[in-house]
N, C-alpha and C. Protein backbone atom coordinates (compact mmCIF):
# COMPACT_ATOMS: atom_id res chain seq x y z
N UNK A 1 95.91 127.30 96.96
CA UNK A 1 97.17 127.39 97.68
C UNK A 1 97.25 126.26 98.70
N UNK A 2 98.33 125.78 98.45
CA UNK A 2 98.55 123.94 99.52
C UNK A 2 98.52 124.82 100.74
N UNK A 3 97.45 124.09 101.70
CA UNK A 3 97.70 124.23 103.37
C UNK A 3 99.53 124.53 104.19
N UNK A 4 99.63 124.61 105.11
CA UNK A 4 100.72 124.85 106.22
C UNK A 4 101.04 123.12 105.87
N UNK A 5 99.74 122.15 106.50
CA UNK A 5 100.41 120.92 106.86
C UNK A 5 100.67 120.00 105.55
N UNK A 6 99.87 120.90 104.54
CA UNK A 6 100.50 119.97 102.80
C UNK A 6 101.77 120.31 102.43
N UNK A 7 102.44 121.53 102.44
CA UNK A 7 103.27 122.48 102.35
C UNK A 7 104.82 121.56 103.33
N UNK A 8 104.17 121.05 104.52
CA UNK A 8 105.56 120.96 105.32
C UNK A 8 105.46 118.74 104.87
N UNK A 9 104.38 118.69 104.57
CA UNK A 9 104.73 116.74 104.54
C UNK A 9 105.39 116.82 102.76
N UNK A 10 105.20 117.80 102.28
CA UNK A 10 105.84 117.78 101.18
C UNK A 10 107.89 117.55 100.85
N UNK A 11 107.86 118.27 102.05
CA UNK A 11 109.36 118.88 102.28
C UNK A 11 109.72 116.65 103.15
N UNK A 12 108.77 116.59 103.21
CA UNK A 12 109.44 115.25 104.28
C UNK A 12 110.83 113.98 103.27
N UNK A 13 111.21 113.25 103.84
CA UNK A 13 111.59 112.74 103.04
C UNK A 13 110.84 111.58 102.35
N UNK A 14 111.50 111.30 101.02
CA UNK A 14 110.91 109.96 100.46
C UNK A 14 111.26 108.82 101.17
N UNK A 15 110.80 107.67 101.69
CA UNK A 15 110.91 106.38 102.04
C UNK A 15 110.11 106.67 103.43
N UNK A 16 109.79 108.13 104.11
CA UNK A 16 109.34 108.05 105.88
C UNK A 16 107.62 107.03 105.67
N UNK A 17 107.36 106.97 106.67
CA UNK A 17 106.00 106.24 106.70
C UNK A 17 105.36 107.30 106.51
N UNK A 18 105.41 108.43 106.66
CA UNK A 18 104.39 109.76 106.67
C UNK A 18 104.02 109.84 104.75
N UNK A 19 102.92 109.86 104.79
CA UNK A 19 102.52 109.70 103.53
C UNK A 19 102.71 111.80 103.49
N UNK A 20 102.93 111.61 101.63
CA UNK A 20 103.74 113.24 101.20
C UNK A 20 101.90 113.69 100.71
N UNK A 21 102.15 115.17 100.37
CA UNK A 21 101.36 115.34 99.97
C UNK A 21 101.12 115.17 98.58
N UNK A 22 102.45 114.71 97.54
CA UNK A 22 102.03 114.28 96.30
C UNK A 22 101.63 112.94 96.14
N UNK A 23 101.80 111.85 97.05
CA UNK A 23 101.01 110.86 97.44
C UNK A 23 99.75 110.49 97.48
N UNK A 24 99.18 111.36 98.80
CA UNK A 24 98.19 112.05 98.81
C UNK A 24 97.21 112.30 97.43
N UNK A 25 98.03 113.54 96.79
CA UNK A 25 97.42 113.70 95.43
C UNK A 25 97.41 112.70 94.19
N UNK A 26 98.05 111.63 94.24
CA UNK A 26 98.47 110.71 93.24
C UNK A 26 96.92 110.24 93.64
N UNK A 27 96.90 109.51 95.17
CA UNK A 27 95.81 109.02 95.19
C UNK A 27 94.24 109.26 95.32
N UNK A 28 94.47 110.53 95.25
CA UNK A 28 93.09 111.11 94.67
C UNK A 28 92.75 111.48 93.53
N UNK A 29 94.22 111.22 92.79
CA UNK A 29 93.77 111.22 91.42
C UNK A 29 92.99 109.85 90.93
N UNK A 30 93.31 108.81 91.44
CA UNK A 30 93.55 107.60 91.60
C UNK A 30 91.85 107.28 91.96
N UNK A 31 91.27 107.62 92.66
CA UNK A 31 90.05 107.74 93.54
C UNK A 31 89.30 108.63 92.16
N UNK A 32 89.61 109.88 91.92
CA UNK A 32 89.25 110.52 90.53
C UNK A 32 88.91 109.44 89.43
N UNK A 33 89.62 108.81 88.83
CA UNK A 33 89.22 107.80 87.71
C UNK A 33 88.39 107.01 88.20
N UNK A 34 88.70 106.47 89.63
CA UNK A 34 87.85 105.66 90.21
C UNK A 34 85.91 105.93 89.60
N UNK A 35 85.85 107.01 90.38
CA UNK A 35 84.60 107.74 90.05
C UNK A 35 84.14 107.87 88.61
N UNK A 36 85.07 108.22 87.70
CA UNK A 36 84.69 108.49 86.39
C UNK A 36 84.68 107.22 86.05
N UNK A 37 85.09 106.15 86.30
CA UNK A 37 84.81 104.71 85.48
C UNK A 37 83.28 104.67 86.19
N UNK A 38 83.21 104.80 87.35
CA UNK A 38 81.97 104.60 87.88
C UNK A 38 80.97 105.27 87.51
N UNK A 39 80.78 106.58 86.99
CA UNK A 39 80.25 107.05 86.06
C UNK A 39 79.89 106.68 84.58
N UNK A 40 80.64 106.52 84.10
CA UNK A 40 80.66 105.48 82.68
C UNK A 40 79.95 104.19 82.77
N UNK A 41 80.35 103.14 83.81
CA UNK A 41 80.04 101.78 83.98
C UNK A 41 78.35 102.27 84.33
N UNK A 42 78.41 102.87 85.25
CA UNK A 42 76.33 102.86 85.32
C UNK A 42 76.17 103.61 84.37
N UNK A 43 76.17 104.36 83.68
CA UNK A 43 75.31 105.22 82.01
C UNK A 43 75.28 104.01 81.43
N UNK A 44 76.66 103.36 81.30
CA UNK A 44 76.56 101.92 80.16
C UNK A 44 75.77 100.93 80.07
N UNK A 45 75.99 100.58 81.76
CA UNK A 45 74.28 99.28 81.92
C UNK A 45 73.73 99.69 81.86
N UNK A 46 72.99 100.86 82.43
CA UNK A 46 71.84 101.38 82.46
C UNK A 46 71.12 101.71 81.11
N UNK A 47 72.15 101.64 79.56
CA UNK A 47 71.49 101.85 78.60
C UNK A 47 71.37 100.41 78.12
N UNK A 48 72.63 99.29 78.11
CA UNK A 48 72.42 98.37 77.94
C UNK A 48 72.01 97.37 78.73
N UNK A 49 71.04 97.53 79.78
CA UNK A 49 70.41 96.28 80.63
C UNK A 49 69.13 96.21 79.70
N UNK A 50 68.75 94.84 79.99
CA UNK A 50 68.22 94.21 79.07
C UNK A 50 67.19 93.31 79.92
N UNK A 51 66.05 92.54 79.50
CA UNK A 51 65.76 91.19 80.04
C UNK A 51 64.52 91.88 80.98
N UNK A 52 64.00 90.91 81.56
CA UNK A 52 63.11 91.03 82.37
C UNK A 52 63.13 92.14 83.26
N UNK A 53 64.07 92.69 83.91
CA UNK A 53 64.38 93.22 85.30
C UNK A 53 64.79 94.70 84.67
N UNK A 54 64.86 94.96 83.29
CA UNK A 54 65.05 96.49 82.31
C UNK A 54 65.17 97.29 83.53
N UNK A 55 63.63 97.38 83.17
CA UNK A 55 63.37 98.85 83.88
C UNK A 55 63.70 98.94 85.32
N UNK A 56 63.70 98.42 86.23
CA UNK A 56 64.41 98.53 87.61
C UNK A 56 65.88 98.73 87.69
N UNK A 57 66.26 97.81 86.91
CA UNK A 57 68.23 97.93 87.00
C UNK A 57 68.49 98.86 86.31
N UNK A 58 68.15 100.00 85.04
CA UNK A 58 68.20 100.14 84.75
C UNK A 58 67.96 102.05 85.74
N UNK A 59 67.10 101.99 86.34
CA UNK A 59 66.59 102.96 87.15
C UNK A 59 67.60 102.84 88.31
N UNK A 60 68.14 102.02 88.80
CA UNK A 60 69.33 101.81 90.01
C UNK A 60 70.53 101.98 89.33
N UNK A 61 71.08 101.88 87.92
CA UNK A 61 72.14 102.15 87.52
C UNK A 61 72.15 103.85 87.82
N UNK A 62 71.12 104.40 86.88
CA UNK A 62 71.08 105.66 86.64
C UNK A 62 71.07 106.60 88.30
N UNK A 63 69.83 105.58 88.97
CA UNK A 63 70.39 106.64 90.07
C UNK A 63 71.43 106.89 90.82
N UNK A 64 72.84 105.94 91.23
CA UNK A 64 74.16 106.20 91.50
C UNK A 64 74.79 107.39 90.49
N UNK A 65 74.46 107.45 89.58
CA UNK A 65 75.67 108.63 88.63
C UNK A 65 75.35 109.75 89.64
N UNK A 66 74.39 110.48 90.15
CA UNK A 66 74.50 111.83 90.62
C UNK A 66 75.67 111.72 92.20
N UNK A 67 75.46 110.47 92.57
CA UNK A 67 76.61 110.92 93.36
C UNK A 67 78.06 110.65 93.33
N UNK A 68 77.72 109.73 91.60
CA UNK A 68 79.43 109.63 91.40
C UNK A 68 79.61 110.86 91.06
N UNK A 69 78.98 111.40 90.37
CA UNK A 69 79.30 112.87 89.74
C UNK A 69 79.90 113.95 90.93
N UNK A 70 79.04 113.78 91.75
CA UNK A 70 79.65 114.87 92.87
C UNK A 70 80.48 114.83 94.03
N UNK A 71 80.98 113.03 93.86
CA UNK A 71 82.28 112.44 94.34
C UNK A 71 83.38 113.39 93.61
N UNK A 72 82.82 113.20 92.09
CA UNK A 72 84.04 113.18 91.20
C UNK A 72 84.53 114.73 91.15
N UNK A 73 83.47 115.77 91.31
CA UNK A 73 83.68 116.87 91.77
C UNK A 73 84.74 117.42 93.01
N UNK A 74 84.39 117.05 94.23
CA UNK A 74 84.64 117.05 95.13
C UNK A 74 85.78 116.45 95.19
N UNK A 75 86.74 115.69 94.75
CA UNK A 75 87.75 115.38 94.42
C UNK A 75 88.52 115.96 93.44
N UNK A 76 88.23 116.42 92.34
CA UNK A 76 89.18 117.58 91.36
C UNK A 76 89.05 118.69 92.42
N UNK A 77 87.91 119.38 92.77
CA UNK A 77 88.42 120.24 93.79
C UNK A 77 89.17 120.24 95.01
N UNK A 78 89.27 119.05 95.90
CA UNK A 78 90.41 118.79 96.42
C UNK A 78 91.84 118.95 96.09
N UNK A 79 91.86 118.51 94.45
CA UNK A 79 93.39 118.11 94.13
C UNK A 79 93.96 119.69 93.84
N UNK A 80 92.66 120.25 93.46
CA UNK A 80 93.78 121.40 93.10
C UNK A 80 93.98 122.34 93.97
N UNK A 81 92.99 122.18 94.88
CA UNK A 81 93.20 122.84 96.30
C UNK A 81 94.81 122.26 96.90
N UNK A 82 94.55 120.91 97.03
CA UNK A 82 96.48 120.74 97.57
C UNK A 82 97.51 120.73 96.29
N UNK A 83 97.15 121.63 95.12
CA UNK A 83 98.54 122.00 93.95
C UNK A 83 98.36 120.92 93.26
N UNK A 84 97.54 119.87 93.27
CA UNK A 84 97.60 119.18 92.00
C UNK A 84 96.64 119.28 90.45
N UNK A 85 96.90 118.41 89.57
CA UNK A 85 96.12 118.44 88.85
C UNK A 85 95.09 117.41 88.29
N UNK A 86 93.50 117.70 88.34
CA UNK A 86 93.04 116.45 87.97
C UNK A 86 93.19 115.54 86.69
N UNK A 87 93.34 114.46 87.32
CA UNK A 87 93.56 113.61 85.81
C UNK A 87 91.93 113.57 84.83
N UNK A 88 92.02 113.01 83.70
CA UNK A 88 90.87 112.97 83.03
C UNK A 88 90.15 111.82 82.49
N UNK A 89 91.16 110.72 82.61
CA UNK A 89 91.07 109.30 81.90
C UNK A 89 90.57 108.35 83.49
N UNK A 90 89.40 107.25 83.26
CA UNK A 90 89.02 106.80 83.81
C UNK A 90 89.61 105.70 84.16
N UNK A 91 89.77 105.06 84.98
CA UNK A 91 90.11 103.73 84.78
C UNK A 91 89.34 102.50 84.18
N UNK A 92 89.95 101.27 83.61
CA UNK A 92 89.06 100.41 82.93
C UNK A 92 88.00 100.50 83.11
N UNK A 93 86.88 100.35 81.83
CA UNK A 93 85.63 99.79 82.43
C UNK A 93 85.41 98.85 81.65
N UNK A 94 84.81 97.88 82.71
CA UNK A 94 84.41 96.09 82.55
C UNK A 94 82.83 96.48 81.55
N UNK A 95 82.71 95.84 80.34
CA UNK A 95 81.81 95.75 80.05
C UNK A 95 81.13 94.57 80.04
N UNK A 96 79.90 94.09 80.27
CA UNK A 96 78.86 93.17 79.94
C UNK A 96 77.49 93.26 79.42
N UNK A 97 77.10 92.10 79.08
CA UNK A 97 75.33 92.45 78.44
C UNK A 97 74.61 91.35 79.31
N UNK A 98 75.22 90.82 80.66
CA UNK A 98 74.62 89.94 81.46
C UNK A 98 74.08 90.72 82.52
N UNK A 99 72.75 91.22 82.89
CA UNK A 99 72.32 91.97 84.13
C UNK A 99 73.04 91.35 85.25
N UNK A 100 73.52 90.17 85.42
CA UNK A 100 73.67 89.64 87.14
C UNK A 100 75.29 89.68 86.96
N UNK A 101 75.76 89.75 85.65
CA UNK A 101 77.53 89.86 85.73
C UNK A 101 77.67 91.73 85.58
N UNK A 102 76.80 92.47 85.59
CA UNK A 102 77.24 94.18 85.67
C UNK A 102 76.80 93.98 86.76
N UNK A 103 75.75 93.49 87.50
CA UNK A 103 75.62 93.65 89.30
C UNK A 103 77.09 93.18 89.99
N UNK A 104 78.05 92.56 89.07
CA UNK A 104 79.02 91.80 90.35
C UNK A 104 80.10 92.65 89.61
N UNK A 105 79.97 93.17 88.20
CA UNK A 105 81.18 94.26 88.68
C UNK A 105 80.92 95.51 89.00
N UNK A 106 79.53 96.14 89.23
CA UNK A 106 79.22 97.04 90.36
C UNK A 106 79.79 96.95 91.62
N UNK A 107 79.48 95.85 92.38
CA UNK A 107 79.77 95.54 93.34
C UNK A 107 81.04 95.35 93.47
N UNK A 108 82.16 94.88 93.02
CA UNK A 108 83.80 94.55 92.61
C UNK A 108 84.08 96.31 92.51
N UNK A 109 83.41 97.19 92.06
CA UNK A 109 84.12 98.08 92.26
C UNK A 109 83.91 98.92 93.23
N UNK A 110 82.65 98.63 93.49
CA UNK A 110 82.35 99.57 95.12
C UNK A 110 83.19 98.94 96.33
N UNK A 111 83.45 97.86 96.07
CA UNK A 111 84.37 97.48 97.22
C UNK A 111 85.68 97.95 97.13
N UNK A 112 86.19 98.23 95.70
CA UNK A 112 87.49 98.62 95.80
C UNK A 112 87.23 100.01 95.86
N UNK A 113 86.47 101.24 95.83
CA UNK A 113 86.69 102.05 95.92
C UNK A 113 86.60 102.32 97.62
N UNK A 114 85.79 101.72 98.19
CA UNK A 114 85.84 102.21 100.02
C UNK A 114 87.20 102.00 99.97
N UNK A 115 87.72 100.62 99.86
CA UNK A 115 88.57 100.56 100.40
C UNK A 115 89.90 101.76 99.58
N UNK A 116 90.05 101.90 98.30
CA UNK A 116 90.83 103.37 98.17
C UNK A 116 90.54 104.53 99.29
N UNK A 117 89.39 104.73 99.23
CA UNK A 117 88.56 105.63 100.12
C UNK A 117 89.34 105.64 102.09
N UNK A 118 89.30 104.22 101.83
CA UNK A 118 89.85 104.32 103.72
C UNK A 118 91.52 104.56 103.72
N UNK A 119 91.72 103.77 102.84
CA UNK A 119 93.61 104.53 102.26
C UNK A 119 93.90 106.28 102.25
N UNK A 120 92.93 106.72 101.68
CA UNK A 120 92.90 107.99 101.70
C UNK A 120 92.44 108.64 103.13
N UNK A 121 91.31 108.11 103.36
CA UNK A 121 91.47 108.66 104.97
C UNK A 121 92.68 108.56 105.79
N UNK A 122 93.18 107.61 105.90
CA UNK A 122 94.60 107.52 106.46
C UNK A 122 95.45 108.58 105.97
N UNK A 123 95.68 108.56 105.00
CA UNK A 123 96.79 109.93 104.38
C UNK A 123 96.43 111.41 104.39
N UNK A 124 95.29 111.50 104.67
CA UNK A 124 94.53 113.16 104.94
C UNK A 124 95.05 112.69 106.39
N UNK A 125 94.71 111.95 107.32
CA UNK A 125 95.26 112.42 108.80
C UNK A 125 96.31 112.53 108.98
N UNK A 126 96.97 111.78 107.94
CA UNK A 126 98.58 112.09 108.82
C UNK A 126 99.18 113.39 107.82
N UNK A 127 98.42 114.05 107.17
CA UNK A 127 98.96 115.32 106.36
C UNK A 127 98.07 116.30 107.38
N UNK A 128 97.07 115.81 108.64
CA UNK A 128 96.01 117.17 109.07
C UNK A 128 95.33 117.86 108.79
N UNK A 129 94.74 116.88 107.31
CA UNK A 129 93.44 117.02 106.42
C UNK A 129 92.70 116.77 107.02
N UNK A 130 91.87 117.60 108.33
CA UNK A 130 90.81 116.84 108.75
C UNK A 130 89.39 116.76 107.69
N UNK A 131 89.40 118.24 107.29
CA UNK A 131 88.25 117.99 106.67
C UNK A 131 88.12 117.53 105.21
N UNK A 132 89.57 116.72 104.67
CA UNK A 132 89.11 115.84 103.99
C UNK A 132 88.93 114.47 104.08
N UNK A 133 89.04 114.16 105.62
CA UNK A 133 88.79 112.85 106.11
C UNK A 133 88.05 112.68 106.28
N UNK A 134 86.59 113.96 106.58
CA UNK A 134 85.41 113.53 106.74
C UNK A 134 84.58 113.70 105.46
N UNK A 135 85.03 114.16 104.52
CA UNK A 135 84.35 114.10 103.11
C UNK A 135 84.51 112.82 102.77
N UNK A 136 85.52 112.08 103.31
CA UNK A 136 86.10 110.93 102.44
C UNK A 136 85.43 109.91 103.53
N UNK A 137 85.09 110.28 104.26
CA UNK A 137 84.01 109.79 105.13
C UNK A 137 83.15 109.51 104.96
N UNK A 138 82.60 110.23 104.54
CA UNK A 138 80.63 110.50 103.71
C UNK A 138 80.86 109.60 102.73
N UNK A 139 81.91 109.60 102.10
CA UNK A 139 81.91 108.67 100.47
C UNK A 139 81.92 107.39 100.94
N UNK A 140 82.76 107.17 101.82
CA UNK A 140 82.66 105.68 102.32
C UNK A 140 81.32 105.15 102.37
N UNK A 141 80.64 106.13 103.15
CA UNK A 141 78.97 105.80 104.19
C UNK A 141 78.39 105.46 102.53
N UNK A 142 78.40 106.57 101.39
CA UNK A 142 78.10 106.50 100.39
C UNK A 142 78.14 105.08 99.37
N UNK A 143 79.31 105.21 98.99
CA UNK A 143 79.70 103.72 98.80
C UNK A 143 79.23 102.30 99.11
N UNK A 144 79.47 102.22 100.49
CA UNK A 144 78.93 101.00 101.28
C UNK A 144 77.33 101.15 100.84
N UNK A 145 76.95 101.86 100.80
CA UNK A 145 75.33 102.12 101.09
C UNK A 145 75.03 101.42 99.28
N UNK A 146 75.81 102.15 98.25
CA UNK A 146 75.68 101.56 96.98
C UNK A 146 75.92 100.28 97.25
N UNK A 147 77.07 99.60 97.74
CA UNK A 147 77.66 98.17 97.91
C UNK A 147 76.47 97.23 98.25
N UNK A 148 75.79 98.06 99.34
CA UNK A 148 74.72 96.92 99.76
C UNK A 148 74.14 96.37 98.89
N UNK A 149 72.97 97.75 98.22
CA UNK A 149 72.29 97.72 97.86
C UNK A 149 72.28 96.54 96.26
N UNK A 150 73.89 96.98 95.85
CA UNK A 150 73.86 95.64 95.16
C UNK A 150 73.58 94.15 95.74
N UNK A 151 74.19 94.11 96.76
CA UNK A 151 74.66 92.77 97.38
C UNK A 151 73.05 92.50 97.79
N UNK A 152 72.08 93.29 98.07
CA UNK A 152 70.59 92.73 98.62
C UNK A 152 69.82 92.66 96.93
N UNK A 153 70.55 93.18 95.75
CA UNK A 153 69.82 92.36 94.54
C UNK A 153 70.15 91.60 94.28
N UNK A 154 71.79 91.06 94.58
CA UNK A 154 71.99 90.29 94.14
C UNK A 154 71.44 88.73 94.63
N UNK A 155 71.41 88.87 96.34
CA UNK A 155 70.78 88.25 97.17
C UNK A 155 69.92 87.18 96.62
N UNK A 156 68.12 88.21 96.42
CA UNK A 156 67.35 88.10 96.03
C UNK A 156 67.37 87.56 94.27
N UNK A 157 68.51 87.68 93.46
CA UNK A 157 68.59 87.13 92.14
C UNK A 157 68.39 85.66 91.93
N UNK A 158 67.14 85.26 91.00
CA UNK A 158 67.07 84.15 90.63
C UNK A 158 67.10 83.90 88.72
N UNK A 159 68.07 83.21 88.86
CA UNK A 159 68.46 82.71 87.10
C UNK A 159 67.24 82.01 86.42
């Protein structure tokens, strides 16, 4: 059942700066595929990394899925908590068989998901979602923390 404050930004009009709550839900559907490509893209390298560095990249792909998985959770349960419905289709996924070109679209997508991620924080506050601003909080901390961790292999990568 949509909250008091999902319930009344719904009723607002179209064009106000106040983001609606089907907005809102568009973009957590939006954030939803996000996750499920991100899910897909690490199972994929992680079966197809190859080359010297296998078994490590291959062990860092795999370990991100458990918390895309429970991003991706935590977001269908959001949506249908504010009346929507989750979508099921992922967005693109970039494939490669180059270990240092799946590190840079790892990284290409962890950056775009914070930043979905901080979009969405914005639109939970001004709907008085607090406590999905701080879930969407944690994902950020989450995220970035994946982001690095590419960006310090990639660092260290020698051709």
């Amino acid at each position: 059942m949509p909250t008091t404050a999902v319930k009344e930004a719904a009723k607002r009009e179209p064009g106000t700066s106040e983001v609606t709550a089907r907005e809102l839900i568009e973009g957590l559907n939006r954030d939803l595929a996000g996750e499920f490509q991100a899910i897909l893209t690490y199972r994929l390298f992680g079966s197809m990394m190859g080359g010297p560095h296998r078994r490590e990249l291959r062990s860092f792909f795999e370990s991100e899925i458990p918390d895309e998985l429970g991003h991706a959770a935590t977001l269908a349960d959001k949506i249908v908590a504010l009346g929507g419905e989750p979508v099921t289709e992922p967005l693109p996924v970039e494939v490669s068989h180059d270990p240092r070109r799946m590190l840079e679209i790892a990284l290409q997508a962890e950056a775009e998901t914070i930043g979905r991620y901080e979009d969405r924080i914005r639109e939970a506050d001004q709907l008085g979602q607090t406590g999905l601003r701080v879930v969407l909080e944690d994902f950020v901390a989450d995220e970035t923390n994946h982001k690095e961790e590419i960006e310090r292999i990639l660092a260290g990568w020698k051709d």
